[in-house]
Protein backbone atom coordinates (compact mmCIF):
# COMPACT_ATOMS: atom_id res chain seq x y z
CA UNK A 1 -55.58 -60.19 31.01
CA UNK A 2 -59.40 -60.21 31.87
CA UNK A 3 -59.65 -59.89 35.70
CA UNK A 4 -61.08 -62.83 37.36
CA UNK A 5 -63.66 -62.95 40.83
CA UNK A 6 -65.61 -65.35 42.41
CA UNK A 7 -69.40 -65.08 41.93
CA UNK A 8 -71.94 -67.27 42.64
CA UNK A 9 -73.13 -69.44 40.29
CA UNK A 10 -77.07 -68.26 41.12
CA UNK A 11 -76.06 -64.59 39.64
CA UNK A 12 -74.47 -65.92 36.52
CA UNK A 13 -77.18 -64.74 33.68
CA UNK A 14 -78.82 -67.77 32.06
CA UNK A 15 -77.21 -69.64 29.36
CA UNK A 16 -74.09 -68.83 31.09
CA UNK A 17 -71.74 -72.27 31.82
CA UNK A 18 -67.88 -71.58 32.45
CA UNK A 19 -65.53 -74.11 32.18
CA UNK A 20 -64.22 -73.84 35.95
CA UNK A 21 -64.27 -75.75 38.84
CA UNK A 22 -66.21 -74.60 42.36
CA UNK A 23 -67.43 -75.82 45.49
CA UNK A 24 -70.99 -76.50 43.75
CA UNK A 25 -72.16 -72.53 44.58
CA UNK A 26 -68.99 -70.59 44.07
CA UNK A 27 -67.07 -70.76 41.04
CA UNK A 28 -64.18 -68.96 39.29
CA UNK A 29 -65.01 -67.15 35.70
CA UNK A 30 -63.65 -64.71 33.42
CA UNK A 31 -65.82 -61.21 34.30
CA UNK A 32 -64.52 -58.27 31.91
CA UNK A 33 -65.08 -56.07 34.55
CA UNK A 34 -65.98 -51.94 34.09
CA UNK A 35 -62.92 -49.82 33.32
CA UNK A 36 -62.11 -47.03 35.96
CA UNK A 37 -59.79 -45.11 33.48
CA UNK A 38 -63.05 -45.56 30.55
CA UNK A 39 -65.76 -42.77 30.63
CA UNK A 40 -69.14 -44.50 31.57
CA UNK A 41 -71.04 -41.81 30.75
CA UNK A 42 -74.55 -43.88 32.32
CA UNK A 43 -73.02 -43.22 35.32
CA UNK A 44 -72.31 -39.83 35.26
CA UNK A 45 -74.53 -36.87 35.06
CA UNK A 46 -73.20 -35.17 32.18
CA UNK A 47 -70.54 -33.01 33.45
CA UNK A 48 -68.38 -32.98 30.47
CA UNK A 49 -71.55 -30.98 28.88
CA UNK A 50 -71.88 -28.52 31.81
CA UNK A 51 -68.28 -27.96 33.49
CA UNK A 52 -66.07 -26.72 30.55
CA UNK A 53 -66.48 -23.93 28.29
CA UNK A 54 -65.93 -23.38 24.95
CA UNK A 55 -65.97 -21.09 22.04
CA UNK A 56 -67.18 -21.27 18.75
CA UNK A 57 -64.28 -22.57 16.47
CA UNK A 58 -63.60 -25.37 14.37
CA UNK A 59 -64.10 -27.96 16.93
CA UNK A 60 -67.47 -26.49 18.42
CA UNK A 61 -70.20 -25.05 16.73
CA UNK A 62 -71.41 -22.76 19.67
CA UNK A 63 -70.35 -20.50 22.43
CA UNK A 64 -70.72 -22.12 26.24
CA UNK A 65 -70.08 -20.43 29.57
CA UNK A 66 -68.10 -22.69 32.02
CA UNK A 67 -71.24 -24.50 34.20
CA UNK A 68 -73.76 -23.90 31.28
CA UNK A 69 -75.54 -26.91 30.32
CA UNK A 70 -74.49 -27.67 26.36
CA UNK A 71 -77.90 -27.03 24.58
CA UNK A 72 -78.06 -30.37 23.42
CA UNK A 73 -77.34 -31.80 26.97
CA UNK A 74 -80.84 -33.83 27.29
CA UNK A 75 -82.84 -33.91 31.40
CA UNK A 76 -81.21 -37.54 31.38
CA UNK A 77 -77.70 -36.50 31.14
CA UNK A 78 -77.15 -37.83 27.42
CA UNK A 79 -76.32 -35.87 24.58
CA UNK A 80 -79.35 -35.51 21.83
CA UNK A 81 -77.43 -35.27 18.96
CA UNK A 82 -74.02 -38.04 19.86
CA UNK A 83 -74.50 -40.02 16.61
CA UNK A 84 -73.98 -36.60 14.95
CA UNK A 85 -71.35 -34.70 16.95
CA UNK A 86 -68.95 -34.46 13.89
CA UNK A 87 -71.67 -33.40 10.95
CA UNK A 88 -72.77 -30.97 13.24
CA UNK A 89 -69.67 -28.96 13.99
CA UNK A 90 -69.01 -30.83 17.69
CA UNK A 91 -65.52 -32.62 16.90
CA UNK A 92 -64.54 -31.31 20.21
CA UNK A 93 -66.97 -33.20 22.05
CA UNK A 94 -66.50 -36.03 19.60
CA UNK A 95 -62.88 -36.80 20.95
CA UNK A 96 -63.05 -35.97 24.46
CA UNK A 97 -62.18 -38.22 26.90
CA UNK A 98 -62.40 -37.68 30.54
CA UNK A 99 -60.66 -41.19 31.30
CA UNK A 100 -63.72 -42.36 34.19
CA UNK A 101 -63.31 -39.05 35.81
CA UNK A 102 -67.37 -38.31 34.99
CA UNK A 103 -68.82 -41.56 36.62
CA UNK A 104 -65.92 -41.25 39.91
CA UNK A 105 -67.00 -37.51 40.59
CA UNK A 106 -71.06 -38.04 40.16
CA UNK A 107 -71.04 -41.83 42.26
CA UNK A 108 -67.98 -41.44 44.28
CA UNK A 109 -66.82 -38.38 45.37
CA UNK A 110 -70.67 -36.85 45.47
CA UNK A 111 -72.23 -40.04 46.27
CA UNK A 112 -74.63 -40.52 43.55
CA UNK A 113 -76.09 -36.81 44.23
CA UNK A 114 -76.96 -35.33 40.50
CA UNK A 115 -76.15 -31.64 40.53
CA UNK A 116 -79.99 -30.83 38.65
CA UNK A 117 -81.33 -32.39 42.24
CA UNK A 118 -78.81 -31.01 44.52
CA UNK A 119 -78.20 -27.43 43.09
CA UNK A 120 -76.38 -26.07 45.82
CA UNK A 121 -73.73 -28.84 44.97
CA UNK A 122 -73.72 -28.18 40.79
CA UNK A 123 -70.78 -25.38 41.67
CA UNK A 124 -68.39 -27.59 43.44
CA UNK A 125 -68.95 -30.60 41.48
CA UNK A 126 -68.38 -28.52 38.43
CA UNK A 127 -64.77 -27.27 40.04
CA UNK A 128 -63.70 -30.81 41.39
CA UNK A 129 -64.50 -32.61 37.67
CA UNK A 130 -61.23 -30.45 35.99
CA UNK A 131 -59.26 -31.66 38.53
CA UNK A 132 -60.61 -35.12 38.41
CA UNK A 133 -60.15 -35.18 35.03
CA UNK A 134 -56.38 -34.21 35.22
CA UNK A 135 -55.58 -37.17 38.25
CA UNK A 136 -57.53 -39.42 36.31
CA UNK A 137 -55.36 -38.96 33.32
CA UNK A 138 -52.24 -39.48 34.97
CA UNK A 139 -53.38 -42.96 36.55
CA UNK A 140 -53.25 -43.61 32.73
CA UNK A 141 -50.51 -42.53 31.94
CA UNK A 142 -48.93 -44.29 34.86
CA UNK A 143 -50.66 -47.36 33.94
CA UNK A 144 -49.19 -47.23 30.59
CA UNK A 145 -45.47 -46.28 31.79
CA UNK A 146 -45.92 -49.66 34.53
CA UNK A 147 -46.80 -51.45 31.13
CA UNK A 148 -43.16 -50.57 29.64
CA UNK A 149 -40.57 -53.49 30.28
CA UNK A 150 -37.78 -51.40 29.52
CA UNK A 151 -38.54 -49.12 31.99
CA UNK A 152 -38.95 -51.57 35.04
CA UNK A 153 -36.07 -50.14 37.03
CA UNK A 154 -37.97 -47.00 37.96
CA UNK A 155 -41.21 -49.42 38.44
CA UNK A 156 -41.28 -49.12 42.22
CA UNK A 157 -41.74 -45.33 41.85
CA UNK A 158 -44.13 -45.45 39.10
CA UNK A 159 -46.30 -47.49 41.23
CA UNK A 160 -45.96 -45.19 44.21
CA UNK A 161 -46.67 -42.39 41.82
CA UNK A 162 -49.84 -44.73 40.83
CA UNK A 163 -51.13 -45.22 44.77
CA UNK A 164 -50.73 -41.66 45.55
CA UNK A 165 -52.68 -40.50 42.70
CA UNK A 166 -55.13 -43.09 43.26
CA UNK A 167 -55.68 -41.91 46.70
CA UNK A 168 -56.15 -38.19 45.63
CA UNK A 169 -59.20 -39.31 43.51
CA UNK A 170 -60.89 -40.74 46.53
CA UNK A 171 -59.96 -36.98 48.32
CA UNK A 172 -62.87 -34.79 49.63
CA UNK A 173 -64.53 -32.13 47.29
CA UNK A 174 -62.50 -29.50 49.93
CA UNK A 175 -59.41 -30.84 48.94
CA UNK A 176 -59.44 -31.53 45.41
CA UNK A 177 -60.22 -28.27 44.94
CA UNK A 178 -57.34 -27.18 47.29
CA UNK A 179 -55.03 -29.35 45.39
CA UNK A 180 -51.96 -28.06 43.74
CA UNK A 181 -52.59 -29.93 40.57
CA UNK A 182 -49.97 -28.26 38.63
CA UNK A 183 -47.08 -29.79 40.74
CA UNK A 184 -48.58 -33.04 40.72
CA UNK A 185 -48.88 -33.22 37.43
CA UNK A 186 -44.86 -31.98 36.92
CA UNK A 187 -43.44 -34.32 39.64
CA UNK A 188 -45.50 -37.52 37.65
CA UNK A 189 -44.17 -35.94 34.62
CA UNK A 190 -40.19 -36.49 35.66
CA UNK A 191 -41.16 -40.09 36.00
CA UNK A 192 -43.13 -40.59 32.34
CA UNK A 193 -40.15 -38.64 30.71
CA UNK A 194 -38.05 -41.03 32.73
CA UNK A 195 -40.23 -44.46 31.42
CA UNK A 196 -40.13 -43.01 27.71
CA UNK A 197 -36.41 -42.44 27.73
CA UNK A 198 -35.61 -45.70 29.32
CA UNK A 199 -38.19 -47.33 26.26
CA UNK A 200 -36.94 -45.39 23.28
CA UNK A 201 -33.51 -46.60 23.71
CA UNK A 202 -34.71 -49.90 22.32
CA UNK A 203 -34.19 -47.31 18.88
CA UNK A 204 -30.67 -48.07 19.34
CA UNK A 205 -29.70 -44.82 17.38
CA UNK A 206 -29.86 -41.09 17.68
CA UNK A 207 -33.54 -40.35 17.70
CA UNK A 208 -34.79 -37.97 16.76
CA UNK A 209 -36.38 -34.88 18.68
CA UNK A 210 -39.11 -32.87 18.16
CA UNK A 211 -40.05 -31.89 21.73
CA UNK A 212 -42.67 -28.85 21.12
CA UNK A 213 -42.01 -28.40 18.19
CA UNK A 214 -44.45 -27.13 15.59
CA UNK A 215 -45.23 -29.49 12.61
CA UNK A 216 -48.35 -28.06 11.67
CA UNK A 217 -48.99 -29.27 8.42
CA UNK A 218 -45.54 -30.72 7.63
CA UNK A 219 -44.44 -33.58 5.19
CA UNK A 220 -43.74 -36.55 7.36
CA UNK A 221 -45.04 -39.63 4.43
CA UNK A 222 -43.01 -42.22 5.31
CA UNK A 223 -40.68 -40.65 7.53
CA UNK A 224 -38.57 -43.28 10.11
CA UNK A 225 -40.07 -41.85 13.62
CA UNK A 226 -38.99 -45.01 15.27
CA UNK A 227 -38.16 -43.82 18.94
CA UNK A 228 -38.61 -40.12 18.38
CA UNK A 229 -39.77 -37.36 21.14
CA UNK A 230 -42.67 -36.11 19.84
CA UNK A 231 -43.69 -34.87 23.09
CA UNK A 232 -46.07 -31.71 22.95
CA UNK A 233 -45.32 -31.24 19.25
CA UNK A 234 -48.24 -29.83 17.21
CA UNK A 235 -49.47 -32.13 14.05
CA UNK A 236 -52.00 -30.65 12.79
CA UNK A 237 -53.12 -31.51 9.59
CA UNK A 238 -49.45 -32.89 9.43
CA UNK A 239 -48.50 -35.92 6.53
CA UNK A 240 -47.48 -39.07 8.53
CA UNK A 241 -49.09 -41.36 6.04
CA UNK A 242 -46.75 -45.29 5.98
CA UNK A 243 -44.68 -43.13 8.76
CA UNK A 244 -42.93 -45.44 11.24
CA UNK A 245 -43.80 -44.52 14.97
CA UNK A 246 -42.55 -47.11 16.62
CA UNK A 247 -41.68 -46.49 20.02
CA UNK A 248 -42.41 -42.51 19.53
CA UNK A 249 -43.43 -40.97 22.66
CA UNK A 250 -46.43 -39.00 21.34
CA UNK A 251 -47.76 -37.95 25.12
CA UNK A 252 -49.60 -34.87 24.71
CA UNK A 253 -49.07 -34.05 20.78
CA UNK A 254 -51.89 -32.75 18.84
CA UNK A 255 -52.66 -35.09 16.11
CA UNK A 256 -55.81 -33.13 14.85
CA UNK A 257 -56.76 -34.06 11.23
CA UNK A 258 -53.36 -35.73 10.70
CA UNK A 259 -53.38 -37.78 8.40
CA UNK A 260 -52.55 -41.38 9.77
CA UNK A 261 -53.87 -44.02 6.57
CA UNK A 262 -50.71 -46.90 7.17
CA UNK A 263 -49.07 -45.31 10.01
CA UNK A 264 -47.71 -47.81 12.06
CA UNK A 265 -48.60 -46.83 15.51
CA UNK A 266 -48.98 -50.13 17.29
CA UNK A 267 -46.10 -49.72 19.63
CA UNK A 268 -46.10 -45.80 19.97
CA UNK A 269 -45.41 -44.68 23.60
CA UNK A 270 -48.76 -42.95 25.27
CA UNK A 271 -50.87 -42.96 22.25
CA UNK A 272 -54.79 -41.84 23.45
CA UNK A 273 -57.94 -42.59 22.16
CA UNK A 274 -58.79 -39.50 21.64
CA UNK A 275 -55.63 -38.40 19.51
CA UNK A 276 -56.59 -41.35 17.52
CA UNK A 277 -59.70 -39.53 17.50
CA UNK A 278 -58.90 -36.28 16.34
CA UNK A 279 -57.33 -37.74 13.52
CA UNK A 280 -57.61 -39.52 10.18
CA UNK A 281 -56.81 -43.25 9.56
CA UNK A 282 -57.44 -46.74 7.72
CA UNK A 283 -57.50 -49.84 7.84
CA UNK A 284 -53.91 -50.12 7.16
CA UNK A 285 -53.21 -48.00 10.30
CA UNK A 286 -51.78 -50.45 12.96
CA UNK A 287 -52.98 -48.76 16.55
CA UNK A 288 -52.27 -50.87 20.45
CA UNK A 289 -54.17 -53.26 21.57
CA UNK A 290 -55.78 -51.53 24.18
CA UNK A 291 -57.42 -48.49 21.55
CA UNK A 292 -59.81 -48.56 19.03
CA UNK A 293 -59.78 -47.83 15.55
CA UNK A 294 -62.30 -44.97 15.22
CA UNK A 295 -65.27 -44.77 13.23
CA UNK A 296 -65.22 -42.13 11.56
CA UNK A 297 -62.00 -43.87 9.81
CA UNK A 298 -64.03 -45.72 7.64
CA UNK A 299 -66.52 -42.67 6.12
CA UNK A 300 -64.46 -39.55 5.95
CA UNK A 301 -60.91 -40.68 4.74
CA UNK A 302 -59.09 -37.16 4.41
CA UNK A 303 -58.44 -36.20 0.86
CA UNK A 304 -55.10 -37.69 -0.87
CA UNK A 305 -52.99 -34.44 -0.84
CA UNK A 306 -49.07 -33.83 -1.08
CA UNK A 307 -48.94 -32.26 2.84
CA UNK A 308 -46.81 -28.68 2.65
C-alpha cells in the first residue's frame, strides 16, 4: 500500500492534481515515500566503499584494507565505474545491499557529518556501519516475517522484536559499537525460524530439508522445493531451472550464479534482492512483488548446461 500524508497543496510540483478532497490548502495524496530498509546511496557518504574489506577473488577484482577508500570511490561519494561493476570483476559490489543502513549512519546517527570533513569521526563511523548494516537487515527480515499470515500467532512478538531493533538503530555511536550483535541477531533468529515453520506448513507434506547443506553445483531442474528449508544452504552455480520454490525459506542461502531461468520464486520465504542478484534468471522467472528482476538477467543468460 503506498503510504499516504497530508501536504499542502502549494508544495505539490506543478502539473500535479490528485483526485482528493481538502480544506482548500491541505489535501490527502498518494506520496511513495523513501524506503528506510532501501540503500539511498545520495544520502550516504560511501561507506560501503570504505568500511569493508575485501580480497581479490571472483567477486572483486582488487585487494582493500578495512577503512580504505575503494579506488574507484569518486570525492562525491559515488562509484566511477557503477554501470560497469560486473565487466570489471566487481560482482561483489554489484549485489550488495546494505538495506538503508548507509544513508541512517551518515544523516542520522552522525548527523549529516561526512567522515572526509570530520576525520577524527571516519574510524567510528566505519565500526558502527557493520553493525548498522546487521540491525538494519533484521528490520527486514522482521518486516517480511509480520508480512506472513500464517504466522500471525507469534505477530505480537515479531513486532516487539521489530520496535526493539528499531530503537537500536537510533542508539549512540558508543553503544552500537558496544552492542552484542551476535545475540541479537540469534534471539530474532528463534522468531524467523518460528514465522517460516508456521508458513511452510501451508506444504501440507513432509518437506523437505536442506538446512546448511551444500548444493554447490547440484541438479535441482525442476525439482518440487515447495516448502523446503533451504536455510544457509550453499547454491552455487546449482541447477534450479522450472524448480518450484514455493514457500521455501531461502533466508541466508547463497544463490551465486545459480541458475534461476523459470524458477518460480514468487512466494519464496525471505528471498533478497541481492540473492536475486548474485544469480542468473529470465523472464520466465516469477520473483515477489516487492524485488526486482535484475538487469543483468536480460544480457548475460548463463550458458544452457546439464548442472553436475
Amino acid at each position: 500500500m503506498t503510504p499516504t500524508t497530508t501536504v499542502s497543496s502549494r508544495d505539490l510540483p506543478a502539473g500535479n492534481a490528485p483526485a482528493a478532497r481538502g480544506n482548500g490548502r491541505f489535501i490527502m495524496v498518494a506520496v511513495a515515500l523513501p524506503d528506510p530498509l532501501r540503500g539511498d546511496c545520495g544520502n550516504c557518504f560511501g561507506l560501503c566503499c570504505v568500511a569493508p574489506a575485501f580480497a581479490a577473488s571472483a567477486d572483486f577484482a582488487i585487494d582493500k584494507k578495512a577503512g580504505q577508500p575503494c579506488p574507484n570511490l569518486q570525492k562525491d561519494n559515488r562509484c566511477g565505474v557503477h554501470g560497469q561493476l560486473r565487466d570489471r570483476g566487481f560482482t561483489g559490489c554489484a549485489v550488495f545491499d546494505c538495506f538503508g543502513a548507509g544513508q541512517h549512519v551518515s544523516q542520522v546517527t552522525f548527523d549529516g557529518q561526512d567522515w572526509r570533513h570530520t576525520p577524527r569521526l571516519a574510524r567510528q563511523m566505519f565500526a558502527v556501519f557493520p553493525v548498522m548494516r546487521q540491525l538494519h537487515e533484521l528490520l527486514w527480515y522482521l518486516t517480511a516475517a509480520l508480512d506472513l499470515g500464517p504466522a500471525q500467532p507469534i505477530h505480537p512478538e515479531l513486532a516487539a522484536a521489530r520496535d526493539q531493533t528499531r530503537r537500536l538503530t537510533h542508539a549512540a555511536p558508543e553503544q552500537l559499537t558496544a552492542l552484542d550483535i551476535t545475540r541479537h541477531r540469534h534471539d530474532v533468529n528463534l522468531l524467523l525460524q518460528q514465522a517460516s515453520d508456521l508458513a511452510r506448513v501451508r506444504a501440507g507434506r513432509r518437506r523437505p530439508q536442506y538446512r546448511g547443506a551444500d548444493l554447490t553445483g547440484a541438479n535441482l531442474r525442476r525439482t518440487d522445493l515447495n516448502g523446503a528449508n533451504l536455510r544457509g544452504a550453499r547454491l552455487i552455480g546449482a541447477d534450479l531451472r522450472n524448480a518450484d520454490l514455493t514457500t521455501a525459506d531461502v533466508t541466508g542461502a547463497d544463490l551465486r550464479a545459480a541458475n534461476l531461468r523459470g524458477t518460480r520464486l514468487a512466494d519464496t520465504l525471505f528471498l533478497t534482492q541481492t540473492q536475486l542478484d548474485s544469480a542468473h534468471g529470465n523472464l520466465d522467472t516469477t520473483i515477489p512483488a516487492t524485488l526486482s528482476r535484475p538487469r543483468h538477467w536480460h544480457t548475460k543468460p548463463p550458458p544452457v548446461t546439464d548442472a553436475i
